[in-house]
Protein backbone atom coordinates (compact mmCIF):
# COMPACT_ATOMS: atom_id res chain seq x y z
CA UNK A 1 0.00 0.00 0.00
CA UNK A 2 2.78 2.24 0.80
CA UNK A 3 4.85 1.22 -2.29
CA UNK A 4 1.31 2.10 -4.41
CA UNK A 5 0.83 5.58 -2.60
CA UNK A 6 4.77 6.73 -3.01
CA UNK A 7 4.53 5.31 -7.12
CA UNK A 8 1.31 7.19 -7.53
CA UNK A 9 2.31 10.51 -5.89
CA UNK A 10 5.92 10.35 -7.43
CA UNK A 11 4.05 9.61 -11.13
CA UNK A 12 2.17 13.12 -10.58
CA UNK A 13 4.81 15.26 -9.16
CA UNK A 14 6.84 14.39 -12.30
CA UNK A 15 3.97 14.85 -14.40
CA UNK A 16 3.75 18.34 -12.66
CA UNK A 17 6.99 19.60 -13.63
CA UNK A 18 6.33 20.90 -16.26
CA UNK A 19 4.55 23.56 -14.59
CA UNK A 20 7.48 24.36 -12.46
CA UNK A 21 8.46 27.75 -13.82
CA UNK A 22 5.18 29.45 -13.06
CA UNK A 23 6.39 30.18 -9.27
CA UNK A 24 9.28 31.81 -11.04
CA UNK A 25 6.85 33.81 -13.06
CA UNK A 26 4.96 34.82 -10.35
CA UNK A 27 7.85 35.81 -8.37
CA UNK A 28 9.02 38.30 -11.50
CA UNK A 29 5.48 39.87 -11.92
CA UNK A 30 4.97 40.64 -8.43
CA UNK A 31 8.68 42.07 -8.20
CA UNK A 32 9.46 44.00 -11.13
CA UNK A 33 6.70 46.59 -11.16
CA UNK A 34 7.65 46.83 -7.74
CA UNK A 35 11.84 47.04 -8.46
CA UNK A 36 10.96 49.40 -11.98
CA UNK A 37 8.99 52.37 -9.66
CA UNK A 38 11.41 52.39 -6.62
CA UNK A 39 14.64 53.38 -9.59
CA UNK A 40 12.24 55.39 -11.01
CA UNK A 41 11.36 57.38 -8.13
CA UNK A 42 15.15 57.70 -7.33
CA UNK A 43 16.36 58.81 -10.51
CA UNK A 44 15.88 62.47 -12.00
CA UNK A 45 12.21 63.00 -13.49
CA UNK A 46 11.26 65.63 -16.16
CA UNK A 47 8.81 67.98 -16.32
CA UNK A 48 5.85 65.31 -17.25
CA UNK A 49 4.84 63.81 -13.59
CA UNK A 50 4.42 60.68 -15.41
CA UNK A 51 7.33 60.50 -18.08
CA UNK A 52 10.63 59.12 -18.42
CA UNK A 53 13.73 60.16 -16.34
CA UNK A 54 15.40 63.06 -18.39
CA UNK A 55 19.23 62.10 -17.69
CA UNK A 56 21.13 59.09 -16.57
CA UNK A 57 21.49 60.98 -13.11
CA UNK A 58 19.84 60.33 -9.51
CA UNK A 59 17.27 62.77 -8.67
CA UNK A 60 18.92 65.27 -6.01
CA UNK A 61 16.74 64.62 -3.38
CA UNK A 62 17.31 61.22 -2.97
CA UNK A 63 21.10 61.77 -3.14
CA UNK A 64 20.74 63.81 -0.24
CA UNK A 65 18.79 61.25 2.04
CA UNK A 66 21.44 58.97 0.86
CA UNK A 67 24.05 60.69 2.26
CA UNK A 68 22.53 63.12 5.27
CA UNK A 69 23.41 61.39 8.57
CA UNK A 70 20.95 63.77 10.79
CA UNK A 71 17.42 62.71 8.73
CA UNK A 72 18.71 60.20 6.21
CA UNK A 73 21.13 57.09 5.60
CA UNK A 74 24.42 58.88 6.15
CA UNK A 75 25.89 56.64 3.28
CA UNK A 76 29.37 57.42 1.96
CA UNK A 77 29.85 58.16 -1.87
CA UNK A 78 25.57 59.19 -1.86
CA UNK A 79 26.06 60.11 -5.33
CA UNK A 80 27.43 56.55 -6.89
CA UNK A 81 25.39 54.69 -4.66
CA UNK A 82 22.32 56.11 -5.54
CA UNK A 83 23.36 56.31 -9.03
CA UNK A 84 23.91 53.01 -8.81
CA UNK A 85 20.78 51.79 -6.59
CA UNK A 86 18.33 53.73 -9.46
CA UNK A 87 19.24 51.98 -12.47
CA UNK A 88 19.95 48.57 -10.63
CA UNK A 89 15.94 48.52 -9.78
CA UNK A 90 14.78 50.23 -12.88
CA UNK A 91 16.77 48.04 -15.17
CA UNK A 92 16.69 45.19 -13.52
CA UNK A 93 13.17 45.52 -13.13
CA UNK A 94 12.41 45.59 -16.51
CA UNK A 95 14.83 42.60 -16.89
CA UNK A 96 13.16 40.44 -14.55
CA UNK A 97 10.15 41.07 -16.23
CA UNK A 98 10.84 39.39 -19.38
CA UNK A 99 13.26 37.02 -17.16
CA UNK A 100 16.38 38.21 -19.15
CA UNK A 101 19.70 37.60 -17.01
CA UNK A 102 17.45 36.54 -14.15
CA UNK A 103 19.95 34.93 -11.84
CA UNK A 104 22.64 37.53 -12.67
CA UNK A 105 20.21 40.77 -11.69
CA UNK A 106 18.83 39.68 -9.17
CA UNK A 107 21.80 39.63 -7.17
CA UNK A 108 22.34 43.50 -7.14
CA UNK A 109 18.91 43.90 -6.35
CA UNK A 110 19.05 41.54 -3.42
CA UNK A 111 21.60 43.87 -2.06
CA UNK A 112 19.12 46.97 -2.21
CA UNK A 113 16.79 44.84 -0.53
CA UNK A 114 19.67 44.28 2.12
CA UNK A 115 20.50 47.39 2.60
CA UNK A 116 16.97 49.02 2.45
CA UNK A 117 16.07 46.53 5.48
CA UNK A 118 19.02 47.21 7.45
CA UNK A 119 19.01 50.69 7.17
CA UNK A 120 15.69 52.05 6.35
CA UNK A 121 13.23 49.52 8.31
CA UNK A 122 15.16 47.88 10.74
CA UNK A 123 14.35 49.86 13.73
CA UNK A 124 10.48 49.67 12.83
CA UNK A 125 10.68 45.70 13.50
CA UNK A 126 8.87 43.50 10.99
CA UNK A 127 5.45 44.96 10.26
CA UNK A 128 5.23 47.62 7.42
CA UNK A 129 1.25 48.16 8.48
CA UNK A 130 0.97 47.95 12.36
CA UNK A 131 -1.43 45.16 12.91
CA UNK A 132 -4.50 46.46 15.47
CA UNK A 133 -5.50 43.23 17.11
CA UNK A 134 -3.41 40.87 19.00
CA UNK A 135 -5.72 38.10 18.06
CA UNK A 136 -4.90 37.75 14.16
CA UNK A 137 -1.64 39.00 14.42
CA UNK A 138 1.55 36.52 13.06
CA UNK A 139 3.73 37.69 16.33
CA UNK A 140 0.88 35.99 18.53
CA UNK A 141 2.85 32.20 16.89
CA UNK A 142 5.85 33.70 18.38
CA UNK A 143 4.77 34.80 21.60
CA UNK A 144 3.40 31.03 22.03
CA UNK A 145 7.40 30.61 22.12
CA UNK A 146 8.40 33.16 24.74
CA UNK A 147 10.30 35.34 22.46
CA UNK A 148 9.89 38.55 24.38
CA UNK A 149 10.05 40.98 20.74
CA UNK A 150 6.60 39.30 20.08
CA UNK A 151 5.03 39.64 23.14
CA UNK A 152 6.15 43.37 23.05
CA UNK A 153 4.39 43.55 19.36
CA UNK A 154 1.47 42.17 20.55
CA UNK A 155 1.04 44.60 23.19
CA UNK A 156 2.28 47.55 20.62
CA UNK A 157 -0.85 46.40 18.65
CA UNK A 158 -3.49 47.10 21.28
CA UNK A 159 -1.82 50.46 21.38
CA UNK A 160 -2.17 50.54 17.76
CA UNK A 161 -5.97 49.79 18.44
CA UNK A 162 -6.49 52.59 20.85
CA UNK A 163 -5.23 54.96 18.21
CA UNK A 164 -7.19 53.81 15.41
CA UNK A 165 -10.44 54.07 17.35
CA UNK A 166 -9.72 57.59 18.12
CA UNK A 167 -8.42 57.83 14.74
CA UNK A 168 -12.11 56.88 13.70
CA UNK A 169 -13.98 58.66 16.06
CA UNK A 170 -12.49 62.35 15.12
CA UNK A 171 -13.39 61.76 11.10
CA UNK A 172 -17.12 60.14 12.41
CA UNK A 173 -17.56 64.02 14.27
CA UNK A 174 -15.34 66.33 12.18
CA UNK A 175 -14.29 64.34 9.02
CA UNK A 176 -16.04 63.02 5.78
CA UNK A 177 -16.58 58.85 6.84
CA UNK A 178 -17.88 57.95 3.33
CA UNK A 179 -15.30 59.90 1.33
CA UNK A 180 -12.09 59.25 3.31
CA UNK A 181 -13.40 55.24 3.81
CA UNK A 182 -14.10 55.01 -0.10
CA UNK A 183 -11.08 53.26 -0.47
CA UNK A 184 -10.54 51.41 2.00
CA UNK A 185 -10.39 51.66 6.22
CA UNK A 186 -7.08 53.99 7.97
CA UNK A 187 -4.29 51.83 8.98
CA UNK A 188 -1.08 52.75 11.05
CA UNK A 189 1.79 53.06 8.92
CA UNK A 190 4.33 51.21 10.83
CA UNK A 191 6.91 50.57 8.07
CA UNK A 192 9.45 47.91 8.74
CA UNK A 193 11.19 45.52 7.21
CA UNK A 194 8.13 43.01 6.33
CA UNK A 195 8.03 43.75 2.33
CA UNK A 196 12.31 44.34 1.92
CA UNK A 197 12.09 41.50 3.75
CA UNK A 198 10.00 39.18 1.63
CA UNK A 199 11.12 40.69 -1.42
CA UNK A 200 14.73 39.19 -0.27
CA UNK A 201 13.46 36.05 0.07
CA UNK A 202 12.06 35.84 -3.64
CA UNK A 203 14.86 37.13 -5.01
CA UNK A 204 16.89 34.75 -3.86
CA UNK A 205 14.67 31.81 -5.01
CA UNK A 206 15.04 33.59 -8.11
CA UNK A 207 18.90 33.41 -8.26
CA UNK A 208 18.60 29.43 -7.68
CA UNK A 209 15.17 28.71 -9.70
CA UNK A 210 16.33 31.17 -12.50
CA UNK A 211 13.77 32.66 -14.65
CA UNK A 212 11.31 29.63 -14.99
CA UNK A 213 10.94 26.76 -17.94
CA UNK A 214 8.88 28.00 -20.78
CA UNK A 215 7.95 31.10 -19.56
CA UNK A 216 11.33 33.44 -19.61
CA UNK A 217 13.81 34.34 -22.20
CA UNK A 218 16.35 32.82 -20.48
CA UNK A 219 15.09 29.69 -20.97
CA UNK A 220 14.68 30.08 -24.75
CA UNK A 221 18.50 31.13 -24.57
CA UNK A 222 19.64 28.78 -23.31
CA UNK A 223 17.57 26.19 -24.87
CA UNK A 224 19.23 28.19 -28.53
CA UNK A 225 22.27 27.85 -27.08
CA UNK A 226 22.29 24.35 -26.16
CA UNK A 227 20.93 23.28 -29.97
CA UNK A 228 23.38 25.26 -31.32
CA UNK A 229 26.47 23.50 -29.13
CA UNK A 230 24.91 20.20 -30.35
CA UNK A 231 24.97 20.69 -33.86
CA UNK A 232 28.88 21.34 -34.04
């Protein structure tokens, strides 16, 4: 019976591997809009809100909070760095769209990640939206453990509740409930390292899974390549 179950299960995991690049897929459509606006945003834009950077350069602004130490990174060499940080994203964003060089640009862009979580989030903690109840929030697994850090963000989040009920109750008496709820209910912007975090983590499936079978242009590349070796 055993010997049946493990034949039967192995004979349609095999058969399903030929769907195995569609993780990979999804992984490079959630990230590269994502990776394609943040080197957008740091690079100079012209006059049209909406257009197309209008020089190879990093917009000013963010070469500033790159290198400020009072109210930004304090990062040495803020000019290369976000130079180079702009056009890694942008690029490589559009890159990881088509799954071009997959393995190869994603490994600059895990760095940005890095640094992003390490210098930009890491003393929020782990939640980029502060959850409000204690009850459906993931730190209540960890508490279970005894790991103090969760028991401290599940106490953080009934504080979060307070304020979002008062929050709530000033636009019920002085604000406009149906217009500022139209798209959706206030939240506590707690921005940590939750997204840079899991953003990380796909990457680097990425740089081991590569751009997927059948559905990059990597794999067509390669595939091109390979016929070509075998015909000399």
């Amino acid at each position: 019976m055993l010997c049946t179950f493990h034949k039967t299960y192995q004979y349609l995991f095999d058969k399903a591997q030929i769907l195995n690049g569609f993780p990979a897929l999804l992984f490079r459509l959630i990230l590269a809009p994502v990776m394609i606006v943040a080197g957008y945003s740091k690079l100079n834009l012209a006059s049209d809100q909406y257009s197309f950077p209008n020089n190879l350069l990093a917009d000013q602004n963010v070469v500033d909070w790159f290198g400020n130490e009072q109210w930004g990174l304090g990062l040495p060499f803020p000019d290369l760095l976000a130079f180079l940080a702009g056009w890694s994203e942008f690029l490589g964003g559009w890159l990881l769209f088509i799954g071009l060089f997959t393995r190869l640009v994603s490994i600059p862009l895990l760095f940005t990640m890095f640094v992003a979580a390490t210098t930009v989030h890491w003393d929020n903690g782990w939640f980029s939206v502060a959850p409000s109840n204690p009850q459906t929030s993931s730190a209540l697994a960890f508490s279970w453990l005894g790991i103090p850090a969760a028991e401290a963000s599940l106490d953080n989040s009934v504080e979060v509740a307070e304020r979002l009920d008062k929050i709530k109750s000033l636009i019920e008496i002085h604000g406009y409930p149906d217009y500022l709820y139209e798209k959706g209910s206030v939240v506590i912007l707690n921005n940590g390292i939750e997204f840079a975090a899991i953003y990380f983590a796909m990457l680097l499936s990425l740089i081991f899974s590569g751009g997927g079978r059948y559905v990059s242009v990597d794999y067509w590349l390669k595939r091109a390549v390979k016929n070509k070796c075998l015909e000399k």
